[in-house]
Protein backbone atom coordinates (compact mmCIF):
# COMPACT_ATOMS: atom_id res chain seq x y z
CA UNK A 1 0.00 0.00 0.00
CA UNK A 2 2.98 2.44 0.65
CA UNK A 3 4.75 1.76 -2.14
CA UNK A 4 1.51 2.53 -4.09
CA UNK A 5 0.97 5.71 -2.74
CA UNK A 6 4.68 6.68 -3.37
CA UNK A 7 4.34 5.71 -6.76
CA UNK A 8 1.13 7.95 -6.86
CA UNK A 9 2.73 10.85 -5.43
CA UNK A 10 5.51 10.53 -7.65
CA UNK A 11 2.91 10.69 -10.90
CA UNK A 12 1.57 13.42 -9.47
CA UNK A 13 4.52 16.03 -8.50
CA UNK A 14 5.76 15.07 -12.14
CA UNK A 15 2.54 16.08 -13.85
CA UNK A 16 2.35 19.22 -12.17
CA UNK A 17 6.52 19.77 -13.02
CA UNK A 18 5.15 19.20 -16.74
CA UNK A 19 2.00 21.15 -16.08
CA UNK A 20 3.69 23.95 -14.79
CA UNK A 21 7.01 24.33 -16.88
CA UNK A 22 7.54 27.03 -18.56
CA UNK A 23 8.71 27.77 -22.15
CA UNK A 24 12.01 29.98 -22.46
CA UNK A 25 11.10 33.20 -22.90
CA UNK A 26 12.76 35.45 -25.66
CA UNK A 27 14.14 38.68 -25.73
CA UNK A 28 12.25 41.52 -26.76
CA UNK A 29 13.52 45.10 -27.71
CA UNK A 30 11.12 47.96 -28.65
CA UNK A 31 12.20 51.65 -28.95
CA UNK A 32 14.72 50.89 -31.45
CA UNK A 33 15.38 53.15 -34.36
CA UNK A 34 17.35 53.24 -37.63
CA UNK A 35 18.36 56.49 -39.53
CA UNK A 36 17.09 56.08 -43.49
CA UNK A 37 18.98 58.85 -46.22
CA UNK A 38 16.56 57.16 -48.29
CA UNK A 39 13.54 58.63 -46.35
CA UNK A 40 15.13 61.48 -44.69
CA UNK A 41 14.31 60.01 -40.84
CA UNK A 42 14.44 57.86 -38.30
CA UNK A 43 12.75 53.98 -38.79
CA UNK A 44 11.55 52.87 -35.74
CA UNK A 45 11.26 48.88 -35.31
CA UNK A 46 11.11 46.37 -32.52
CA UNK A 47 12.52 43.21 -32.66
CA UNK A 48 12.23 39.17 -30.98
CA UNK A 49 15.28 37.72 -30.21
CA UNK A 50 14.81 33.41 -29.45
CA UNK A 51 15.45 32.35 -26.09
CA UNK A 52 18.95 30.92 -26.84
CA UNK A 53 20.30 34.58 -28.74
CA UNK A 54 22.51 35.57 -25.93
CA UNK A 55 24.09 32.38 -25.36
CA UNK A 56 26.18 31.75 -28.23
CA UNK A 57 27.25 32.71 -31.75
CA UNK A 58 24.98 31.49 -34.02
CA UNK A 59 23.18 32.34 -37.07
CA UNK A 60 19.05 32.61 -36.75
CA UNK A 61 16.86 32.73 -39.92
CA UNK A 62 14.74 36.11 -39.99
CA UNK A 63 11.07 37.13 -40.53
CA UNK A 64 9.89 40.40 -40.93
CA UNK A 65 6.41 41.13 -39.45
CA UNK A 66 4.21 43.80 -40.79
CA UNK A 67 2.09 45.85 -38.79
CA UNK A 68 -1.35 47.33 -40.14
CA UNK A 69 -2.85 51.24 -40.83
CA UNK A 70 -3.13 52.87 -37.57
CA UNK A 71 -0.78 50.57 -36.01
CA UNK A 72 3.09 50.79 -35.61
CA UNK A 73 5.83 48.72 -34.68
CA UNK A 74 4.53 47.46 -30.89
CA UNK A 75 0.91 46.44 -32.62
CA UNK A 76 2.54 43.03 -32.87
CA UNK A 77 4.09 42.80 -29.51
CA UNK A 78 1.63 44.23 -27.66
CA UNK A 79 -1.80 43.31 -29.16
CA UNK A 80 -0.64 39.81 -30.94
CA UNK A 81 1.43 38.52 -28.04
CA UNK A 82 3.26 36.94 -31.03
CA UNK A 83 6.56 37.06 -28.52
CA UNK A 84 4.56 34.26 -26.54
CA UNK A 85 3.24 32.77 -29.33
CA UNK A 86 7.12 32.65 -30.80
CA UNK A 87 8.27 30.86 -27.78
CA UNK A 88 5.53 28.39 -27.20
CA UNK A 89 6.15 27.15 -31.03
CA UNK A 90 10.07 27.06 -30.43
CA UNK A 91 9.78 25.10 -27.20
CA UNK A 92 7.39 22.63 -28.67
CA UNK A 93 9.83 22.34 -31.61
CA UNK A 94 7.42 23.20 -34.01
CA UNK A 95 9.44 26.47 -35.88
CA UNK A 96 13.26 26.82 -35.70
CA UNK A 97 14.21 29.53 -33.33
CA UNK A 98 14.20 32.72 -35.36
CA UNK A 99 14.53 36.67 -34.71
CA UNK A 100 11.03 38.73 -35.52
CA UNK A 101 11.53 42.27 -36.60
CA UNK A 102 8.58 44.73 -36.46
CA UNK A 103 9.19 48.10 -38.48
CA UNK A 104 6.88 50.95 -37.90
CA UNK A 105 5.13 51.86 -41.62
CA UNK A 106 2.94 54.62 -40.38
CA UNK A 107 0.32 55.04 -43.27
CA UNK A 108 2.65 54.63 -46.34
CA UNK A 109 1.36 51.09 -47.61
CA UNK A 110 4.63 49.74 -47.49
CA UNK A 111 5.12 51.70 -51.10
CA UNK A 112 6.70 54.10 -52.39
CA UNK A 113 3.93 56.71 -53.23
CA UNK A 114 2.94 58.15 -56.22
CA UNK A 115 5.35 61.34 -56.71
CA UNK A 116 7.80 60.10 -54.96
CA UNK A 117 7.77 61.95 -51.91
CA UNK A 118 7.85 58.77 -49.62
CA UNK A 119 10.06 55.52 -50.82
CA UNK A 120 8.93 53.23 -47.82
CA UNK A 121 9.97 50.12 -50.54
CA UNK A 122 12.82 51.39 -51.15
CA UNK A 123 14.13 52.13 -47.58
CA UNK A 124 12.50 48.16 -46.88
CA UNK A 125 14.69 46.55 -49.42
CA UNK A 126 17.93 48.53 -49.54
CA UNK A 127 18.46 50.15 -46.08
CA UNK A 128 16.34 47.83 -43.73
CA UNK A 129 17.59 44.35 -44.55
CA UNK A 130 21.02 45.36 -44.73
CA UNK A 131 20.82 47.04 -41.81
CA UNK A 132 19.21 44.48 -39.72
CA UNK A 133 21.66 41.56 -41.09
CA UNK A 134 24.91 43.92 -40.36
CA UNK A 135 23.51 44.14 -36.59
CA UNK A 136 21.68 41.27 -35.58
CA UNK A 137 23.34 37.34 -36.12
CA UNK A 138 20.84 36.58 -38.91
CA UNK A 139 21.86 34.33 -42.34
CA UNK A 140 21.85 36.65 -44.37
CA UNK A 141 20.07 34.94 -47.56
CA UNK A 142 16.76 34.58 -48.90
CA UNK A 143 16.78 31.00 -48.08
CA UNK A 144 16.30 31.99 -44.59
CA UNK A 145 14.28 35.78 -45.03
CA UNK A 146 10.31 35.24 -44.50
CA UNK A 147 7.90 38.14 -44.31
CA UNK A 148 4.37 38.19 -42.84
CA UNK A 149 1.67 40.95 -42.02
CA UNK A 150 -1.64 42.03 -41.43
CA UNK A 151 -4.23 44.32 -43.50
CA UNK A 152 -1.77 46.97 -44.32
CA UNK A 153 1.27 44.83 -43.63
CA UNK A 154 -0.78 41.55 -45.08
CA UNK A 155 -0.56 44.50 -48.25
CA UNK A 156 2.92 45.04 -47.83
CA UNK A 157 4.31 41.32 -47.12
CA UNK A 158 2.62 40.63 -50.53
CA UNK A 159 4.17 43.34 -52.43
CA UNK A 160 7.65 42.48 -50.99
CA UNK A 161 7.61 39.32 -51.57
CA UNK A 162 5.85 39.36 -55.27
CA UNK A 163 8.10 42.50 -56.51
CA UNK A 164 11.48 40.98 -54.37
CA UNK A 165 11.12 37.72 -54.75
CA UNK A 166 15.00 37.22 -54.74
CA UNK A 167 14.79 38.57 -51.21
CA UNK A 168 12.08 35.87 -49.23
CA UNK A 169 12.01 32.63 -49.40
CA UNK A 170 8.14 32.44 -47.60
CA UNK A 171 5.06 35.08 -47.27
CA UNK A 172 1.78 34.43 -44.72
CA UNK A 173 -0.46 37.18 -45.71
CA UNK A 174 -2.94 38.06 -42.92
CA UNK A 175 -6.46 40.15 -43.83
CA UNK A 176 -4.34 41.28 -46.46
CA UNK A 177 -5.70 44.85 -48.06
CA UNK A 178 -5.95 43.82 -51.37
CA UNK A 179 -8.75 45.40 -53.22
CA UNK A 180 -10.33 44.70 -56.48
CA UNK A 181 -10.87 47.35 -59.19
CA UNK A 182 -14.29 47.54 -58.51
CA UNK A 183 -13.73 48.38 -54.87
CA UNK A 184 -11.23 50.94 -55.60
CA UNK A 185 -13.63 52.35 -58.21
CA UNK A 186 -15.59 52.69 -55.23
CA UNK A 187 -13.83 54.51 -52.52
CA UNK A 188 -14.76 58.17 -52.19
CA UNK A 189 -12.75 60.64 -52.80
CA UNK A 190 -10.80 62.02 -49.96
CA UNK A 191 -11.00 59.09 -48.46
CA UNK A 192 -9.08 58.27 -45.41
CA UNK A 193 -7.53 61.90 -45.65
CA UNK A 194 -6.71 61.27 -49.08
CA UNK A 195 -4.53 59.06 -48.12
CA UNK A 196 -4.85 56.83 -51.43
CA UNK A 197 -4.76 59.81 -53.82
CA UNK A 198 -1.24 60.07 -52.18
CA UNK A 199 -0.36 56.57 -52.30
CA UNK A 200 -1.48 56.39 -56.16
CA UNK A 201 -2.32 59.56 -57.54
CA UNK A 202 -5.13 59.85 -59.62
CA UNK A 203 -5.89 59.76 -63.35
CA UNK A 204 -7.66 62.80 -65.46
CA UNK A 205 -11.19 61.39 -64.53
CA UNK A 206 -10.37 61.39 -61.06
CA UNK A 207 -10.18 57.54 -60.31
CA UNK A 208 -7.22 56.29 -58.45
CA UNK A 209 -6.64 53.18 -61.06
CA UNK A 210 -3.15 55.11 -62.31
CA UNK A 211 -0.55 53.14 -63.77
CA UNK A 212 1.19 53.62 -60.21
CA UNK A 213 -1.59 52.03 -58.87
CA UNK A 214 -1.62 48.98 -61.60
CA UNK A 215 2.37 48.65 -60.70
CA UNK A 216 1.69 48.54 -56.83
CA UNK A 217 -1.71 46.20 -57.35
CA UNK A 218 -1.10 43.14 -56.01
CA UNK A 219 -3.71 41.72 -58.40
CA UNK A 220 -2.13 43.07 -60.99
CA UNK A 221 1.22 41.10 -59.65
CA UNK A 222 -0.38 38.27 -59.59
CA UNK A 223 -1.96 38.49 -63.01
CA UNK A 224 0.87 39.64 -64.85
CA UNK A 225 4.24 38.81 -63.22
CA UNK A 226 5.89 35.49 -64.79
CA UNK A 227 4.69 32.24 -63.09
CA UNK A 228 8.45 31.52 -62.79
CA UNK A 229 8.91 34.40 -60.67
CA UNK A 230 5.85 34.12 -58.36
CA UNK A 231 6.73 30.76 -57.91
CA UNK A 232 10.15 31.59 -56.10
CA UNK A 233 8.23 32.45 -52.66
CA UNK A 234 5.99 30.58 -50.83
CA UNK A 235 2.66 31.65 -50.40
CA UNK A 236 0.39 31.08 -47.19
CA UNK A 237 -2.86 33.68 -47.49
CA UNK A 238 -5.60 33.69 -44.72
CA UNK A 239 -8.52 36.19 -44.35
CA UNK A 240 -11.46 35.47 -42.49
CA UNK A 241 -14.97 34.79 -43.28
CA UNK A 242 -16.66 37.44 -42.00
CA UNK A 243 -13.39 40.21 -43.03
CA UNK A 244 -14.34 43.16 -44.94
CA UNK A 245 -11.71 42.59 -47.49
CA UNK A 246 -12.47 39.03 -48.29
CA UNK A 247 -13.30 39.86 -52.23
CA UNK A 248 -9.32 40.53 -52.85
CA UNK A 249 -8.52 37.69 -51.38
CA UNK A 250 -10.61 35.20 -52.74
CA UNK A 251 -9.78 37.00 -56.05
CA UNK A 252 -5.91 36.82 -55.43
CA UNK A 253 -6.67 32.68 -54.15
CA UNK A 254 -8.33 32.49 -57.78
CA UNK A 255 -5.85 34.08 -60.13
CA UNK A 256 -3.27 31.84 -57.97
CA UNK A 257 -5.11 28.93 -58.98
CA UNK A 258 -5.63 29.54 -62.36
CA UNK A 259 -2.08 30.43 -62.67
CA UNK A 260 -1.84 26.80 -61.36
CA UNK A 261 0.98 28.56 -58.53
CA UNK A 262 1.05 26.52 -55.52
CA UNK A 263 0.02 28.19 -52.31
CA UNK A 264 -1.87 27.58 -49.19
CA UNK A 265 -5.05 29.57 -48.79
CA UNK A 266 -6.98 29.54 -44.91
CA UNK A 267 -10.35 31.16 -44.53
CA UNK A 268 -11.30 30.36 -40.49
CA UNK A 269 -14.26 31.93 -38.93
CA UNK A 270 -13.93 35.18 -37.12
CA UNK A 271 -13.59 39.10 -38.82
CA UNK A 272 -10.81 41.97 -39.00
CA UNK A 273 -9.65 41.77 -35.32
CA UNK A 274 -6.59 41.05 -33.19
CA UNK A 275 -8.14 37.73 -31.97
CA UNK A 276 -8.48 36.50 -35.65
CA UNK A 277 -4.21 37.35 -35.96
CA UNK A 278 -3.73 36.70 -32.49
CA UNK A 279 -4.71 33.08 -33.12
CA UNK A 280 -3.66 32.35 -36.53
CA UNK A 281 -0.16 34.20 -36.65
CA UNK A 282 1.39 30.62 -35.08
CA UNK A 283 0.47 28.87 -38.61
CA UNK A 284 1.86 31.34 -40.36
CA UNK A 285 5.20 31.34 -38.22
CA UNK A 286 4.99 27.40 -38.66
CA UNK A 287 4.64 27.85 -42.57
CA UNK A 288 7.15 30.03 -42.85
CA UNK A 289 9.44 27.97 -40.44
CA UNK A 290 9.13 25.22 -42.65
CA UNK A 291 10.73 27.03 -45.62
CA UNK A 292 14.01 27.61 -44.04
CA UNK A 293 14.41 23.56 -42.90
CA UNK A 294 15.99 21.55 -45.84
């Protein structure tokens, strides 16, 4: 009868050791800033380091996480809890250890705008990477470079990734804002500020479908880019079924399709909301993850 109990006391204090551990935590760092020449000022960004950074020397495969419009480089941190979410997937083995680096966009799409005024892809692909390989201990190759966003940064991560595909091995594109024609047809003018009339300008007849806007389209991308060369990234696209911008995605799933380009397309139930990302940004992590094992 002792002996039994022991044994049962035993089970127990190791089921609450297993119940109660702990995954390592990672390192984040917020308030960090890099000057641009391209843009004339300061980048803010805030980046995840894995658990293990600060204990050796070596090399960590990168992805760069978008935020959305109205957000900035802490939306991720602080409303996605994608820090936690990063360590709970390393501990469990289920993505590689990997830095996370969050770069404020303010409201510039990602793009460089229509006169010219603000080269946001520019800074992204010349200044940024560079930057963030010469400081942190990333490999520094598209083999291990992922990108993923949300709305805006859903937007962005696409662009990137179509436009630079040389640059990012994987994309998970989150509630991306991808509009069709008919939608932009739609939007009023002034809209949002004018904020789009500055992003794309607008034609003679007043509609915003310039030829900056057809180069900067990421239907248009995907309709007339090479296969070949949408084929070189990895595409994992998820937008809820109950998101506002669900017509651009479906379309973009559809010309993907046709195109006969393999990609992964997710529609789970919930709307335009942090809980949707919240939730969902650890498939995305584990897609993405995947890409940089050979």
């Amino acid at each position: 009868m002792k002996t039994k109990l022991l044994i049962f006391s035993l089970f127990i204090s190791i089921s609450f050791t297993a119940f109660t551990q702990v995954a390592p935590m990672g390192q984040v760092l917020e308030g960090l800033s890099m000057q641009s020449p391209i843009l004339g000022h300061a980048v803010n960004y805030a980046v995840y380091l894995p658990p293990d950074y600060k204990e050796g020397t070596r090399l960590y495969p990168v992805v760069y996480l978008l935020h959305g419009y109205t957000d900035n480089e802490s939306g991720w941190i602080q409303f996605g809890e994608v820090n936690l979410t990063a360590d709970k997937a390393i501990a469990a083995r289920e993505i590689p250890p990997m830095i996370i680096v969050m770069p404020d966009a303010k409201a510039t799409w990602y793009m460089n705008n229509a006169d010219g005024s603000e080269k946001y892809e520019d800074m992204f692909i010349q200044e940024l990477i560079p930057y963030i390989d010469n400081n942190y201990r990333t490999r520094a190759s598209k083999e291990f470079r992922g990108i993923a966003g949300l709305s805006m940064g859903g937007f962005g991560s696409l662009l990137f990734s179509m436009k630079h595909p040389d640059k990012f091995v994987a994309c998970a594109a989150y509630s991306s804002a991808v509009w069709t024609d008919e939608e932009i047809k739609a939007k009023p003018s002034g809209n949002r500020d004018g904020l789009f009339e500055k992003l794309f300008g607008l034609t003679s007849d007043k509609s915003l479908l310039t030829a900056h806007y057809r180069a900067n389209s990421i239907l248009d991308l995907a309709q007339t880019l090479p296969k070949e060369q949408l084929e070189k990234v990895r595409f994992y696209i998820d937008c809820g079924d109950d998101d506002f911008l669900y017509k651009g995605n479906s379309a973009l799933h559809v010309l993907l399709r046709d195109k006969q380009i393999k990609h992964e397309y997710r529609t789970r139930d919930g709307g335009h909301s942090w809980v949707y990302w919240r939730t969902g940004i650890s498939d995305g992590l584990k897609f993405i993850g995947e890409s940089f094992h050979r």
